[in-house]
C-alpha atoms as a PDB file:
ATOM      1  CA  UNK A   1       9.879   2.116 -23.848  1.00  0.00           C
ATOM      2  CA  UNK A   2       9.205   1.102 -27.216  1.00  0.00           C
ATOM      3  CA  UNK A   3      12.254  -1.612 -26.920  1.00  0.00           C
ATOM      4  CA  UNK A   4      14.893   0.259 -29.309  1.00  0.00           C
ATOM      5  CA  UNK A   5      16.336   1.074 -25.719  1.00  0.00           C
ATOM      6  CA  UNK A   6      15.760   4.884 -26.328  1.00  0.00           C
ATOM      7  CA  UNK A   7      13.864   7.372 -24.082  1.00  0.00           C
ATOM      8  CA  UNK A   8      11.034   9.466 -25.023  1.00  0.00           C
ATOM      9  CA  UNK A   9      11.485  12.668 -26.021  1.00  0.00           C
ATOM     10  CA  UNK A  10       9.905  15.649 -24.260  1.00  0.00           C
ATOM     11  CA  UNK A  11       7.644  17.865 -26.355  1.00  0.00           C
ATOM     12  CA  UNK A  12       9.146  20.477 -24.297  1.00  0.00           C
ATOM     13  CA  UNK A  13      12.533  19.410 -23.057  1.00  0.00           C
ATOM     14  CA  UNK A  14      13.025  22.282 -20.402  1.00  0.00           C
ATOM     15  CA  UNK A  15      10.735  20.256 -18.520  1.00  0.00           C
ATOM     16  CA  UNK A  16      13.776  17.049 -18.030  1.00  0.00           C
ATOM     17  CA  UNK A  17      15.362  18.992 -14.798  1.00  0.00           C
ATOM     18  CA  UNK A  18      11.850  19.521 -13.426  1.00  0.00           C
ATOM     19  CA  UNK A  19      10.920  16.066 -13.629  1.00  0.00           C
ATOM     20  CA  UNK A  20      14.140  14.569 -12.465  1.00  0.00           C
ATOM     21  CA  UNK A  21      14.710  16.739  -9.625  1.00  0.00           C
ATOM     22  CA  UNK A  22      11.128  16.459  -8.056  1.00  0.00           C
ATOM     23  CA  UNK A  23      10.475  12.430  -8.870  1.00  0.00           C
ATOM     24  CA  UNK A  24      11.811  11.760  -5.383  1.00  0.00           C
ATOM     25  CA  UNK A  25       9.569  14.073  -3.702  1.00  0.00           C
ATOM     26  CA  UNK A  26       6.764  13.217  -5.358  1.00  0.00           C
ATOM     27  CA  UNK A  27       7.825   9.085  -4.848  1.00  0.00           C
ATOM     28  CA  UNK A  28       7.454   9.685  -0.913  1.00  0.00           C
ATOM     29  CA  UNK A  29       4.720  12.183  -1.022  1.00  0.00           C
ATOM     30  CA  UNK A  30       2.679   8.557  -2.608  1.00  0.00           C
ATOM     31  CA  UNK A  31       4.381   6.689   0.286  1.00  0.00           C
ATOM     32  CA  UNK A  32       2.739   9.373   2.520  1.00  0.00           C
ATOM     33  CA  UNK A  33      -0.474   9.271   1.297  1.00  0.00           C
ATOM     34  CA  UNK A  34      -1.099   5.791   0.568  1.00  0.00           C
ATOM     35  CA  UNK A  35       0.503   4.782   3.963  1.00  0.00           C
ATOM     36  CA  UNK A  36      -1.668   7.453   6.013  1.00  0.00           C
ATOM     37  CA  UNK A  37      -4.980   6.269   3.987  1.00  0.00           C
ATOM     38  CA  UNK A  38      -3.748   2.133   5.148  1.00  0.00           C
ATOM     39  CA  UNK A  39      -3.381   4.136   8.659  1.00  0.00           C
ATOM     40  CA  UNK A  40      -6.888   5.638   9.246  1.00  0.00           C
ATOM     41  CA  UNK A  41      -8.231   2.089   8.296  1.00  0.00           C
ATOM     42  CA  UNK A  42      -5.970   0.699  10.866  1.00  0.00           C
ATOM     43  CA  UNK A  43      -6.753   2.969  13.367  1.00  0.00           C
ATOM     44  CA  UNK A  44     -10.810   2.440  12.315  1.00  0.00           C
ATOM     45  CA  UNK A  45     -10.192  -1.163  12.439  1.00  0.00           C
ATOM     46  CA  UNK A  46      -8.861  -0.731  16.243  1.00  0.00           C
ATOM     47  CA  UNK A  47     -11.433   1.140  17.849  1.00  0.00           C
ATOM     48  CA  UNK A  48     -13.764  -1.391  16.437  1.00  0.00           C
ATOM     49  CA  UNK A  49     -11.898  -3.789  18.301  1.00  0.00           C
ATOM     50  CA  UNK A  50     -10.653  -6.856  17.206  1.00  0.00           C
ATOM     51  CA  UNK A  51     -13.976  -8.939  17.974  1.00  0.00           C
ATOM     52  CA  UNK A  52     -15.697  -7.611  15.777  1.00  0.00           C
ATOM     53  CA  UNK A  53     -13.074  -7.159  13.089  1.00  0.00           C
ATOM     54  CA  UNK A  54     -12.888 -10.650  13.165  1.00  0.00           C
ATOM     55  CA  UNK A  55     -16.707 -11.733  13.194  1.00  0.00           C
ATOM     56  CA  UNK A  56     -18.030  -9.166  10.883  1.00  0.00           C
ATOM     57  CA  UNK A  57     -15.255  -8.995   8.464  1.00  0.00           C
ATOM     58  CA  UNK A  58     -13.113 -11.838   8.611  1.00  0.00           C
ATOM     59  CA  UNK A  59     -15.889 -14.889   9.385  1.00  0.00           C
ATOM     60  CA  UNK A  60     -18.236 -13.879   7.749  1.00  0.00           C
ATOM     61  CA  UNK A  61     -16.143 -13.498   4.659  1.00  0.00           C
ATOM     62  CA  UNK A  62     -14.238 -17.279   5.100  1.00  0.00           C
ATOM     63  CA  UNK A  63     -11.764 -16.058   6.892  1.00  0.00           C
ATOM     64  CA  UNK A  64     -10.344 -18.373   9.611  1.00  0.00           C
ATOM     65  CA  UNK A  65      -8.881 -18.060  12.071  1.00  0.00           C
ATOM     66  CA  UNK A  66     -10.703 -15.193  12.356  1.00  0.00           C
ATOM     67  CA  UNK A  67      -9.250 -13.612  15.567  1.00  0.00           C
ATOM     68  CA  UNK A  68      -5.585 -13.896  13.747  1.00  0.00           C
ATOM     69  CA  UNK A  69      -6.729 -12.370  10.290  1.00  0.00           C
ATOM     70  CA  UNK A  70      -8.124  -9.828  11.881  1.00  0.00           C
ATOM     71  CA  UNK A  71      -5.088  -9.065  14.388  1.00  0.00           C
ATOM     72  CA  UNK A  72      -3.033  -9.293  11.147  1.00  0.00           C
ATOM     73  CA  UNK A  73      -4.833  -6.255   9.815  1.00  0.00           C
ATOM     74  CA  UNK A  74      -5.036  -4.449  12.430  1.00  0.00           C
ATOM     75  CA  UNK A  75      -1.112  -4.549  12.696  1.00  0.00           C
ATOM     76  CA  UNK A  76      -0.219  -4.461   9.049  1.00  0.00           C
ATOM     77  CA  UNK A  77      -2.937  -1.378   9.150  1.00  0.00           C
ATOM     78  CA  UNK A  78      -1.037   1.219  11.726  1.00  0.00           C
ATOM     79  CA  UNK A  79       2.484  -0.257  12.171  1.00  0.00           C
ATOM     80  CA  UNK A  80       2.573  -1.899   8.891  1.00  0.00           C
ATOM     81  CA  UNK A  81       1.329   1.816   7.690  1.00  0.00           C
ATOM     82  CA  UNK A  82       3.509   4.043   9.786  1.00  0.00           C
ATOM     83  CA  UNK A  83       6.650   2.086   8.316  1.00  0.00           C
ATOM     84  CA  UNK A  84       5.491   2.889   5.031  1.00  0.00           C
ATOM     85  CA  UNK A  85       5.370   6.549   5.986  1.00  0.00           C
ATOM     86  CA  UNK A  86       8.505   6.668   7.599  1.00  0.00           C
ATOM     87  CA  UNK A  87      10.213   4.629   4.549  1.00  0.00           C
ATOM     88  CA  UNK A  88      11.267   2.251   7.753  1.00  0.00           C
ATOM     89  CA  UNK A  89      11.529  -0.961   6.442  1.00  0.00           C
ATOM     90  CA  UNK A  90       9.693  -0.341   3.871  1.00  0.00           C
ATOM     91  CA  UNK A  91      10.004  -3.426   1.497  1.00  0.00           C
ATOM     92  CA  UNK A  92       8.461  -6.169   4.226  1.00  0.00           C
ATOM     93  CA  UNK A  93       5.482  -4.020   5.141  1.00  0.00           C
ATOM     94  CA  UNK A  94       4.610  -3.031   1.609  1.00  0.00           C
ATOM     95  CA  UNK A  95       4.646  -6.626   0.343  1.00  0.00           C
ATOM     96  CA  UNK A  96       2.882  -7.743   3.445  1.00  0.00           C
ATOM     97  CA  UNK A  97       0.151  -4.786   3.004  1.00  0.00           C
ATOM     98  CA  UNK A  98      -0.210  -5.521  -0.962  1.00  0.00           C
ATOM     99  CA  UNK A  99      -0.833  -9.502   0.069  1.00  0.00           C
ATOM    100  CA  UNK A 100      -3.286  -8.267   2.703  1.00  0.00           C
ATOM    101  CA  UNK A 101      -4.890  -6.409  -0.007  1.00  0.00           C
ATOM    102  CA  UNK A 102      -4.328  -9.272  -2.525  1.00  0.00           C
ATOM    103  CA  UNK A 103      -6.714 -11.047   0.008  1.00  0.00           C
ATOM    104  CA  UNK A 104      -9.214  -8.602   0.642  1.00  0.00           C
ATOM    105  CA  UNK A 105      -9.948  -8.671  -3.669  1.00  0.00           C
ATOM    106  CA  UNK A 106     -10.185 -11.959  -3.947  1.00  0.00           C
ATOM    107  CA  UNK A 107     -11.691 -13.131  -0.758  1.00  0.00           C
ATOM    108  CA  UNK A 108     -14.104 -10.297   0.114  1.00  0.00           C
ATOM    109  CA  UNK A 109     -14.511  -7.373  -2.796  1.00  0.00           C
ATOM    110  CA  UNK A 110     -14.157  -8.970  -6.009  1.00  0.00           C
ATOM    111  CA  UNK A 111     -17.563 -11.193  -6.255  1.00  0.00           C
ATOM    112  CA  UNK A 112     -19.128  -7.293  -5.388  1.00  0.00           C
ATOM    113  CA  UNK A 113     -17.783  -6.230  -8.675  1.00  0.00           C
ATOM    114  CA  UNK A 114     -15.820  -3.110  -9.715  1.00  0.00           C
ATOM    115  CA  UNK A 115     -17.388  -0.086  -7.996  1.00  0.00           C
ATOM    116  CA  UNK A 116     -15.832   0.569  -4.564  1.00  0.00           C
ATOM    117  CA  UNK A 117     -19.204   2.070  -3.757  1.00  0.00           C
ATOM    118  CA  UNK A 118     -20.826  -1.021  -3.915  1.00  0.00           C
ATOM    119  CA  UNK A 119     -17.898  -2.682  -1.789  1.00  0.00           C
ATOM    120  CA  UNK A 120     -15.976  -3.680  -5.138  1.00  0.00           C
ATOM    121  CA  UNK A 121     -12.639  -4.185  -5.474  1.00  0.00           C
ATOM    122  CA  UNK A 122     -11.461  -0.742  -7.283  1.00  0.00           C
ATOM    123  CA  UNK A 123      -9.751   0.557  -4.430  1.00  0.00           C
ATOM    124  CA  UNK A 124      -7.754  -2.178  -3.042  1.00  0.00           C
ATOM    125  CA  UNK A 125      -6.984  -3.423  -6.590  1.00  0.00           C
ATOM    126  CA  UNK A 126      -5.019  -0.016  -6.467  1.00  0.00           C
ATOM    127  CA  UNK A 127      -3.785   0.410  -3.024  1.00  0.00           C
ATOM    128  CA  UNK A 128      -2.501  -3.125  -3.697  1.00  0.00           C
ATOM    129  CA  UNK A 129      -0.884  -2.213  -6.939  1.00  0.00           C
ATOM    130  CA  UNK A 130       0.737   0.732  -5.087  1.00  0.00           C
ATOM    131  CA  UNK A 131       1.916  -1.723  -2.447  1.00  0.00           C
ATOM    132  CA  UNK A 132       3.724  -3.952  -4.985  1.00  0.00           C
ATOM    133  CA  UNK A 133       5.018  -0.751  -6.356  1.00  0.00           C
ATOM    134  CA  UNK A 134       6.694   0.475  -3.252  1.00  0.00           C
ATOM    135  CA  UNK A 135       7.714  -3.329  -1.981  1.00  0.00           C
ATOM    136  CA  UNK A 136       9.652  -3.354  -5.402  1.00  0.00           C
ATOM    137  CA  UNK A 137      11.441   0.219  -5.303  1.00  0.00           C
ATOM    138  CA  UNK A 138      11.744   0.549  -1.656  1.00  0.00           C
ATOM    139  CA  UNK A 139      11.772   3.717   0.647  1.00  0.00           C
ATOM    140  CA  UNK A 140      13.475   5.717  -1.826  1.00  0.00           C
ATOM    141  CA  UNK A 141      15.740   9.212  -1.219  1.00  0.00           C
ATOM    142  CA  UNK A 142      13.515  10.197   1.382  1.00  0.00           C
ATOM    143  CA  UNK A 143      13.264   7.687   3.802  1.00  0.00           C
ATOM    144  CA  UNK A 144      14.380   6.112   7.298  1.00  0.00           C
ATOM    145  CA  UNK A 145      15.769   2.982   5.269  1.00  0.00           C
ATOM    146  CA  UNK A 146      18.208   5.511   3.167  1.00  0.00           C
ATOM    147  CA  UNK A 147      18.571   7.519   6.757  1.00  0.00           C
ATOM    148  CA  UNK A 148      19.982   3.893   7.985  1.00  0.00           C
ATOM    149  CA  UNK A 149      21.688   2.645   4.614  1.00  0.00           C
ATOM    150  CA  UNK A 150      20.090  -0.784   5.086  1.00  0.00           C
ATOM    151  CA  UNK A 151      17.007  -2.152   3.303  1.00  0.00           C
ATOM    152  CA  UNK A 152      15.537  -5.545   2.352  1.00  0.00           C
END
């Protein structure tokens, strides 16, 4: 917005029913996604165990207690992650999962830089973002929390 309170205009305005009509779907299909990616880190995080989550990630980074950090993301990781999927209370998880992530930049990936490939902090700078995002908006049409009628 450009703060005269008008929208932009379309260069093609056919395009307005497109857009409106598919923002939902596209809104959960980024819930989907960015919950199932949260999910397979989860689930990598468990078969690791929580031992060595906790000594190789968590204490060696400054995190302490370790044990309970790493419990924390190993919950926040599949439950927290299948909630955002489902759109099932949707708000707590996604704040929780964007102040995990908040954590993880400052804590472990951001004195490594940008590049994720060098264990920067690119990609949970935006799965963090995206977190906020969702906390903020909330399941949306296509959710268990507009199934229910009840959200945070």
């Amino acid at each position: 917005m450009n703060g005269t309170g008008s929208e932009t205009k379309l260069i093609w305005p056919g395009l307005r029913g497109f857009y409106d009509s598919f923002f939902e779907v596209a809104y959960a299909l980024m819930r989907v996604a960015i919950g199932y990616i949260l999910l397979m880190h989860g689930i990598g995080k468990i078969h690791a165990g929580a031992g060595v989550i906790a000594a190789n990630i968590m204490a060696k980074n400054g995190l302490e207690p370790a044990l309970g950090f790493a419990y924390a993301a190993m919950l926040l990781e599949t439950v927290g992650a299948v909630c955002v999927i489902l759109g099932a209370f949707t708000r707590f998880f996604a704040a929780a999962l964007a102040i995990e992530m908040g954590i993880a930049f400052l804590v472990v990936h951001f004195p490594k830089g940008f590049a994720a490939a060098q264990g920067g902090f690119e990609y949970v700078l935006l799965i963090g973002i995206v977190m906020l995002v969702i906390a903020i908006r909330g399941g949306g049409r296509y959710s268990v929390d507009r199934m229910i009628g009840r959200e945070l």
